[in-house]
N, C-alpha and C. Protein backbone atom coordinates (compact mmCIF):
# COMPACT_ATOMS: atom_id res chain seq x y z
N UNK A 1 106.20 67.19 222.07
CA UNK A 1 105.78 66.02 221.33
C UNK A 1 106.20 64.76 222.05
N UNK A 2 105.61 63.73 221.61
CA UNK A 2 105.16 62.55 222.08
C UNK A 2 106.49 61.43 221.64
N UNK A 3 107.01 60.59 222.27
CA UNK A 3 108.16 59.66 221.13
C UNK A 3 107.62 59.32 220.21
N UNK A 4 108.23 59.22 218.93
CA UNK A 4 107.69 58.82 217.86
C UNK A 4 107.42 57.03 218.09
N UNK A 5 106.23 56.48 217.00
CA UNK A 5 105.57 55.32 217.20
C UNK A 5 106.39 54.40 215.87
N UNK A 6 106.58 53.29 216.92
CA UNK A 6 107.74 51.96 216.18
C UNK A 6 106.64 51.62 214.87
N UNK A 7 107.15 51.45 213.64
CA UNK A 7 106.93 51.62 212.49
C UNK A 7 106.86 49.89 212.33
N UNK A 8 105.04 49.59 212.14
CA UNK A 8 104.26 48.25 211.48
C UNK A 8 104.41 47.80 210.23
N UNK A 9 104.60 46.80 210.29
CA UNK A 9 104.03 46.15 208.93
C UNK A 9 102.65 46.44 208.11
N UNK A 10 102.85 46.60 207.19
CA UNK A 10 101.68 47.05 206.62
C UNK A 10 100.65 45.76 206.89
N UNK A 11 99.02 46.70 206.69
CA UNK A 11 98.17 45.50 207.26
C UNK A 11 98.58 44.90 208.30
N UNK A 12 98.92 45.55 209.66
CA UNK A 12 98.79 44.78 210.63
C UNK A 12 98.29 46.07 211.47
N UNK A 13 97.83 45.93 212.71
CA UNK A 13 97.17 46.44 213.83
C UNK A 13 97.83 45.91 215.57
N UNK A 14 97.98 46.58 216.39
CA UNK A 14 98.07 45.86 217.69
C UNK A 14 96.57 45.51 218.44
N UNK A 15 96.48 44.28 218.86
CA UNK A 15 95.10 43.88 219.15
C UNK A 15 94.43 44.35 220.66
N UNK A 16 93.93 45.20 220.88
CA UNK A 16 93.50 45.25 222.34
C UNK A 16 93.63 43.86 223.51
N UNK A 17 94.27 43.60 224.28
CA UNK A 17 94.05 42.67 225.44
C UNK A 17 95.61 41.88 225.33
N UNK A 18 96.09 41.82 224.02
CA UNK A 18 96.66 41.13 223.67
C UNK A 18 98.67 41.67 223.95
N UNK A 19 99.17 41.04 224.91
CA UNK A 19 100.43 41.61 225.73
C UNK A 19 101.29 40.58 225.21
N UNK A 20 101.43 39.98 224.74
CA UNK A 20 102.28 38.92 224.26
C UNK A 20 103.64 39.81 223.03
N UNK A 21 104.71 40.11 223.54
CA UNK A 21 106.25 40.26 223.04
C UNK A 21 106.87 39.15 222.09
N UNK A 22 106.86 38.91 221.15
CA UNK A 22 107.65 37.55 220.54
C UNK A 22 109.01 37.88 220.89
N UNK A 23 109.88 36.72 220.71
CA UNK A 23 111.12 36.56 220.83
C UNK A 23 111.67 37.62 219.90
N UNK A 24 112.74 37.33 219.66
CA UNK A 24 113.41 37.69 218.57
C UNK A 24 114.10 37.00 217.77
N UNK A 25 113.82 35.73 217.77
CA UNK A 25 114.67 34.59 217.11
C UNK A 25 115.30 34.75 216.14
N UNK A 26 116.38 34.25 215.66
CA UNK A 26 116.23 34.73 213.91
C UNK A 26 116.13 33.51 213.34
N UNK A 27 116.04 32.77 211.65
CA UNK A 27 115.79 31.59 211.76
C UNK A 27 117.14 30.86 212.07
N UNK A 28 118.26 31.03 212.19
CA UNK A 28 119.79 30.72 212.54
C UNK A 28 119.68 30.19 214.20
N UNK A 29 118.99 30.77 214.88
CA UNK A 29 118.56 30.36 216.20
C UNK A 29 117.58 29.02 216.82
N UNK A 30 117.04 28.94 215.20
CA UNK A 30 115.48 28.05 216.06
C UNK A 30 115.78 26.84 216.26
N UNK A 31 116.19 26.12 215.55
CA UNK A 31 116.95 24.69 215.78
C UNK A 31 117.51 24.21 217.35
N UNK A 32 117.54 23.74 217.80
CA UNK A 32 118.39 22.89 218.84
C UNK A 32 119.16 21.99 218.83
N UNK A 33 120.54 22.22 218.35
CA UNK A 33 121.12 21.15 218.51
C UNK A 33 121.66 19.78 219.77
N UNK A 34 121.76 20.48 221.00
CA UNK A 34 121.79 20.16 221.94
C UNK A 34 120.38 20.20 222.76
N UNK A 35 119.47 19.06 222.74
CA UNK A 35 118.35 19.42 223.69
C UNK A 35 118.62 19.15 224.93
N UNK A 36 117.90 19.77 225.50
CA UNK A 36 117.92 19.72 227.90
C UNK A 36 117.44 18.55 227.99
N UNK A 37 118.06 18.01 228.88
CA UNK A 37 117.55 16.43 229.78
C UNK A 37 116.00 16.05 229.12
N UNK A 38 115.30 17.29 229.60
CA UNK A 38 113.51 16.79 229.57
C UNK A 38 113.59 16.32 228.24
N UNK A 39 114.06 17.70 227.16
CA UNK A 39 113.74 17.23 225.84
C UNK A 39 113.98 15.74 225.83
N UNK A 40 115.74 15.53 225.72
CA UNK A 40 116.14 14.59 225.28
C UNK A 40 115.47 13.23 225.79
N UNK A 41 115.24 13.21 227.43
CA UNK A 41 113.63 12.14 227.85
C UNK A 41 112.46 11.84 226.81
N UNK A 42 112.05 13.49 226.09
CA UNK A 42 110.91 12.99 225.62
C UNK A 42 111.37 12.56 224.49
N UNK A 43 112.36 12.67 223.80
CA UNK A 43 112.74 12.14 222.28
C UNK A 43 112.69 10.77 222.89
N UNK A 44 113.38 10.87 223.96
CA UNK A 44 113.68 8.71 224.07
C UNK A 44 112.12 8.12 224.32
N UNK A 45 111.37 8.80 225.04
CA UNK A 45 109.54 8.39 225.06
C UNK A 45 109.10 8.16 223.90
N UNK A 46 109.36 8.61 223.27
CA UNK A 46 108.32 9.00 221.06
C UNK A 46 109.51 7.77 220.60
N UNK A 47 110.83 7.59 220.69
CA UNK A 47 111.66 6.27 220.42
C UNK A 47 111.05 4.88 220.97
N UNK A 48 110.71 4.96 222.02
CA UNK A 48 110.27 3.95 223.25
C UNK A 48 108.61 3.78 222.39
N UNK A 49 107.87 4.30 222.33
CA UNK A 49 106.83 4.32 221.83
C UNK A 49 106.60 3.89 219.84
N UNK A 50 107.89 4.13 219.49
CA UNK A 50 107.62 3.16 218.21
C UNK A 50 108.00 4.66 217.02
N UNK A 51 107.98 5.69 217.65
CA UNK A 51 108.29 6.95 217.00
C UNK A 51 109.15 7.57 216.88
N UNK A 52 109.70 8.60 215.57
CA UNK A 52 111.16 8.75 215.51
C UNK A 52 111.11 10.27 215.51
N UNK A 53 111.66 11.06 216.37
CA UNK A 53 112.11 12.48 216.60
C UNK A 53 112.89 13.24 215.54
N UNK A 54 111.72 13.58 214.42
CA UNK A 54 112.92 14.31 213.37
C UNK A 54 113.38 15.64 213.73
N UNK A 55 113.53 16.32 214.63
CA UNK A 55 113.87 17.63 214.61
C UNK A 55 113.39 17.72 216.48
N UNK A 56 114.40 18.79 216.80
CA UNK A 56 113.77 19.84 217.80
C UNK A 56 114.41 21.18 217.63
N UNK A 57 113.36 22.43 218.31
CA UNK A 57 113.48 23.13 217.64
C UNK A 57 112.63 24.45 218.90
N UNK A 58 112.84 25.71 218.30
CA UNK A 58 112.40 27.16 219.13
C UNK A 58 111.39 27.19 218.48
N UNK A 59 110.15 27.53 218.92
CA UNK A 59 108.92 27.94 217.94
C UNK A 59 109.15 29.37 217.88
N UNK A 60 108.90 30.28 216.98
CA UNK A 60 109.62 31.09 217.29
C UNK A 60 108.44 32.38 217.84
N UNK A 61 108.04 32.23 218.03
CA UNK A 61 106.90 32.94 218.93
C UNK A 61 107.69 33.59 220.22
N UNK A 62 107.10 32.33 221.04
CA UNK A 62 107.39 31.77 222.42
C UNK A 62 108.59 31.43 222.72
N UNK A 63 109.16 30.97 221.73
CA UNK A 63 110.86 30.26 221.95
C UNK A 63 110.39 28.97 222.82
N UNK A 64 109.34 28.36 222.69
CA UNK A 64 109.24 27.38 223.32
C UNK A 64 109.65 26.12 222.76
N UNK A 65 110.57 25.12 223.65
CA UNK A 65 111.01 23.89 222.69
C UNK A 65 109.68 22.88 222.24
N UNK A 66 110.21 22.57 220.93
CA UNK A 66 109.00 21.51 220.68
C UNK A 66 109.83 20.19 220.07
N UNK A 67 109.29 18.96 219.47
CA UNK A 67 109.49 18.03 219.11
C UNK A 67 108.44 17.84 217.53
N UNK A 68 109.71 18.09 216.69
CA UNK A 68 109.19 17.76 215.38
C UNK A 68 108.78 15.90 215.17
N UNK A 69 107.59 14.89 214.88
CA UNK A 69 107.94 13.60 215.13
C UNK A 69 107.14 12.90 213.79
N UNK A 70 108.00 11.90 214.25
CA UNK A 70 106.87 10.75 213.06
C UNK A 70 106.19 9.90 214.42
N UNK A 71 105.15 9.48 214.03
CA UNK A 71 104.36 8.88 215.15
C UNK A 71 103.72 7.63 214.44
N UNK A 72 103.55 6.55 215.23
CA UNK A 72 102.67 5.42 214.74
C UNK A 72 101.29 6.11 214.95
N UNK A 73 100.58 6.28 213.62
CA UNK A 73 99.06 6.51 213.45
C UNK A 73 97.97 5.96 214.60
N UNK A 74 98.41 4.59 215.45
CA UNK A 74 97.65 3.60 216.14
C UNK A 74 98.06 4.46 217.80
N UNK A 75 99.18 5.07 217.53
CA UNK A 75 99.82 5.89 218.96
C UNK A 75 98.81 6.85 219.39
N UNK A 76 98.34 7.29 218.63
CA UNK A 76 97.22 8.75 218.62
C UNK A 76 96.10 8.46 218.68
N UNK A 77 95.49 9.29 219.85
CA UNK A 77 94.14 9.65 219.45
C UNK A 77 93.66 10.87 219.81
N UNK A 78 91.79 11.20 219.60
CA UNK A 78 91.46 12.66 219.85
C UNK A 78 91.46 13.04 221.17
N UNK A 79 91.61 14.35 221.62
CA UNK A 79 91.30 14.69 223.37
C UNK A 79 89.54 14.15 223.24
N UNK A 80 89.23 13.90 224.49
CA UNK A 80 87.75 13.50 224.84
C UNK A 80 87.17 14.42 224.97
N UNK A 81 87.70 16.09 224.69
CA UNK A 81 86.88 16.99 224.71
C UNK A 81 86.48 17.43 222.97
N UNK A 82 87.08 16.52 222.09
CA UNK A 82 86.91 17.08 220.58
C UNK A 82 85.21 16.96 220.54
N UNK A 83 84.90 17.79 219.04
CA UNK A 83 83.88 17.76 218.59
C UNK A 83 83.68 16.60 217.84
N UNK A 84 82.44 16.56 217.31
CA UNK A 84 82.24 15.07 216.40
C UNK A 84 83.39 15.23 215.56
N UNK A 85 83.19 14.04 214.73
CA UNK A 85 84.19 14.50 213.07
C UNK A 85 83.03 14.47 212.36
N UNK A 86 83.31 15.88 211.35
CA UNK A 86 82.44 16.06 210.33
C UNK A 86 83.08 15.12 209.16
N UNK A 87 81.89 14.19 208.69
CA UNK A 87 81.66 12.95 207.30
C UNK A 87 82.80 14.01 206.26
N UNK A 88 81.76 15.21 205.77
CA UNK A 88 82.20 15.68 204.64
C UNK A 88 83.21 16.75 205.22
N UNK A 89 84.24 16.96 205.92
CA UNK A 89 85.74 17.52 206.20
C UNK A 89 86.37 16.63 206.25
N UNK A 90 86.28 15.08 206.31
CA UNK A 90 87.43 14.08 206.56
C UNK A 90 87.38 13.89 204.83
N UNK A 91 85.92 13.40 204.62
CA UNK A 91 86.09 13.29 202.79
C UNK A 91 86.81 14.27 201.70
N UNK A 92 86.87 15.76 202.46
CA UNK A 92 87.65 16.54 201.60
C UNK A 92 89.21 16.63 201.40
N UNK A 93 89.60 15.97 202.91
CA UNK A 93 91.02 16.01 203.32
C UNK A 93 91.45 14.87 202.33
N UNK A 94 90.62 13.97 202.48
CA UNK A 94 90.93 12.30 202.06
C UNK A 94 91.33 12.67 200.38
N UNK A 95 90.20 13.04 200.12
CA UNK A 95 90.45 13.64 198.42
C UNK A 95 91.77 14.53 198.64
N UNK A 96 92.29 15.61 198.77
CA UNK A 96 92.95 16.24 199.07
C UNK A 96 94.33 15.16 199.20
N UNK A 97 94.30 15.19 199.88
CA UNK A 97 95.27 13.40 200.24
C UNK A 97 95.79 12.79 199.02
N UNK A 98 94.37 12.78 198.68
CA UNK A 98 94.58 11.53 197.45
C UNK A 98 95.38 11.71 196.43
N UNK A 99 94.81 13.00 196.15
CA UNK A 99 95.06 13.96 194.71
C UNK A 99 97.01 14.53 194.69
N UNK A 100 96.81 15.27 195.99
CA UNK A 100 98.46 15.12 196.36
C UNK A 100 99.42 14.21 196.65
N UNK A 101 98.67 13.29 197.75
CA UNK A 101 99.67 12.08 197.88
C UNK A 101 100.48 12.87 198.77
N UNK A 102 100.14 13.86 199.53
CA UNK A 102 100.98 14.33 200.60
C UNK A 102 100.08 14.51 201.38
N UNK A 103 100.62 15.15 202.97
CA UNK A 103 100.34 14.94 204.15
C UNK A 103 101.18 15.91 204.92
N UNK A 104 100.62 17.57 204.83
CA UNK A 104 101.19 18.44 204.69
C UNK A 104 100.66 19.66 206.09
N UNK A 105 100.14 18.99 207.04
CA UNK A 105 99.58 19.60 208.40
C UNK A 105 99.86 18.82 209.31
N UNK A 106 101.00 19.35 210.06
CA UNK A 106 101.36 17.94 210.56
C UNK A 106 100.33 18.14 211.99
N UNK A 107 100.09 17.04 212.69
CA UNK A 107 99.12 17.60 213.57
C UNK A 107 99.99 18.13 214.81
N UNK A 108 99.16 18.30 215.83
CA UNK A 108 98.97 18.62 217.46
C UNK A 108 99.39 17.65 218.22
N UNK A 109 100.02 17.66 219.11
CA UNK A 109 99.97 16.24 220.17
C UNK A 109 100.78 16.49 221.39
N UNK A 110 100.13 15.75 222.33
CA UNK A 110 100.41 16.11 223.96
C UNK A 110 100.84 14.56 224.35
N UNK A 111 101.49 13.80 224.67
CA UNK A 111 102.35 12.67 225.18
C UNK A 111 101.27 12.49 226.33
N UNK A 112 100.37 11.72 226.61
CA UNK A 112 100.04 11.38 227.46
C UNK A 112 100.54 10.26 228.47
N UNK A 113 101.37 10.94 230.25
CA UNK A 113 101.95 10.20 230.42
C UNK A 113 101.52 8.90 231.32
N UNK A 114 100.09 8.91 231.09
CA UNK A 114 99.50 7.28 232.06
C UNK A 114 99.48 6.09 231.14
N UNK A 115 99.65 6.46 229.80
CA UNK A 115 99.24 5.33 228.65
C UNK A 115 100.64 5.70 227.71
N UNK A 116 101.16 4.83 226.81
CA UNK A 116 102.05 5.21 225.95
C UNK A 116 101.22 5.77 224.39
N UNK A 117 100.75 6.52 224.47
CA UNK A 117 99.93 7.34 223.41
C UNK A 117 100.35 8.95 223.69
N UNK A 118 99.56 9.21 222.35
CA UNK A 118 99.51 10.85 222.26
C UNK A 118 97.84 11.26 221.77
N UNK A 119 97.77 12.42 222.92
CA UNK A 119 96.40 12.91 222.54
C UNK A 119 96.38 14.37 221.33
N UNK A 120 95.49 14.19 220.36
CA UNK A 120 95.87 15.48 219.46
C UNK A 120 94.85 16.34 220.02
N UNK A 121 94.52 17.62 220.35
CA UNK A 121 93.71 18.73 220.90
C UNK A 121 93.43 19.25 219.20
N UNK A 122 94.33 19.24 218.06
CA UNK A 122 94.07 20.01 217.39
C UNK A 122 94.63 19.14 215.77
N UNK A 123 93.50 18.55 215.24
CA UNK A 123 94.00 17.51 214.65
C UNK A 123 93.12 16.53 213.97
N UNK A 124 92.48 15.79 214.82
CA UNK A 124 91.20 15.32 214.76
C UNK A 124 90.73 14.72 213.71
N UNK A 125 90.63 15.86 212.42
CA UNK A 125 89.69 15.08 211.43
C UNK A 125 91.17 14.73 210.29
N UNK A 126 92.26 15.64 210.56
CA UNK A 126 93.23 15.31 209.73
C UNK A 126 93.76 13.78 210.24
N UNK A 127 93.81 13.25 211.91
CA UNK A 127 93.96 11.86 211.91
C UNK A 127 92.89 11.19 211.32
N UNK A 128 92.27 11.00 211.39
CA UNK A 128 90.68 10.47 210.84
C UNK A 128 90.99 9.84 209.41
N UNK A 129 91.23 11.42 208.69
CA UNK A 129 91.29 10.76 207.06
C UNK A 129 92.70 9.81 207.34
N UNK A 130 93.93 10.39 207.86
CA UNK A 130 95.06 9.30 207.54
C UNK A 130 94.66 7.67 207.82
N UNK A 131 93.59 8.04 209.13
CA UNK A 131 93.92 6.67 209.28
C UNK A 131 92.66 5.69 207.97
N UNK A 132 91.54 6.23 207.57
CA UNK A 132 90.84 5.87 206.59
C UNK A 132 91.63 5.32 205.09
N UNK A 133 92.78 6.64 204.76
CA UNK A 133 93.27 5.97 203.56
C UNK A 133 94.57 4.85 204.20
N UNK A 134 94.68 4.49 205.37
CA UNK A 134 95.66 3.24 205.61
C UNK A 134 97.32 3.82 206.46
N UNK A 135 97.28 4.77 206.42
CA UNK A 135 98.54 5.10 206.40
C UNK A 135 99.05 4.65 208.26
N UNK A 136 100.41 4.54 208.10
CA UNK A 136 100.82 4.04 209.15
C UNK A 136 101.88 5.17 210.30
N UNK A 137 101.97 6.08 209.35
CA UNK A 137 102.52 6.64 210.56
C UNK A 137 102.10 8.20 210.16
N UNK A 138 102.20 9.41 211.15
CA UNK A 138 102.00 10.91 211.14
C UNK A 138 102.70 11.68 211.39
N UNK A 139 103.06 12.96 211.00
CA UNK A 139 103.80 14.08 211.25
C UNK A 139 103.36 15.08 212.55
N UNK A 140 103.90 15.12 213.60
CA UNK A 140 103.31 15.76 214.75
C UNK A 140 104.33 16.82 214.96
N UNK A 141 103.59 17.67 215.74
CA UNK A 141 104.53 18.88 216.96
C UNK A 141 104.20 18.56 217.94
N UNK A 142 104.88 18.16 218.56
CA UNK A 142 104.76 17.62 220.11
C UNK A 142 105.76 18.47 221.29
């Protein structure tokens, strides 16, 4: 006989193509209290830029560091490869918005370093509505 097979979560499957190992983080791990030079550069960039670094942190996937942020709304914009914005997905968010009064996806964002901005790849129509109902600043992973 064969070694016995490591025991799944129910409803789950391993995906053909797909080789990717997660960490093992536990959530006691993900935090950073001490970030590396780069980090701590880019916290002072998102400071320098008008934005405040609430958190860094392990994603826990990848264990890759990220930057939890508040961002000036006017800091951001879409990659030039986005799709249009759909009228009626910004109007649903906006309602959505409204009705909650929260702002609960924080977006995407890449520090673009020729301009003092951030580009969102994944985000788009959720900046859209913020910036429609007024709001001045956003919740990013950067």
């Amino acid at each position: 006989m064969g070694k016995p097979k490591a025991e799944k979560a129910k409803g789950t499957r391993k995906r053909r193509g797909v080789k990717l190992t997660p960490t093992e983080l536990v959530p006691s791990e993900i935090a950073i209290d001490t970030p590396s030079p780069e980090l701590a550069e880019l916290g002072a960039q998102v400071e320098k830029d008008g934005g405040t670094v609430l958190a860094f942190y392990r994603e826990p996937l990848g264990g890759n560091a990220l930057c939890f942020v508040a961002l000036p709304v006017d800091k951001i914009e879409p990659t030039p490869y986005q799709r249009e914005v759909s009228d009626a997905h910004v109007r649903r968010l906006t309602v959505a918005m409204d009705k909650t009064k929260r702002f609960l996806d924080p977006l995407i964002v890449v520090r673009d370093e020729e301009k003092p901005r951030y580009l969102t790849p994944n985000g788009n129509h959720r900046l859209t509505a913020l910036k429609e109902l007024g709001a001045k600043t956003a919740i990013a992973l950067l």
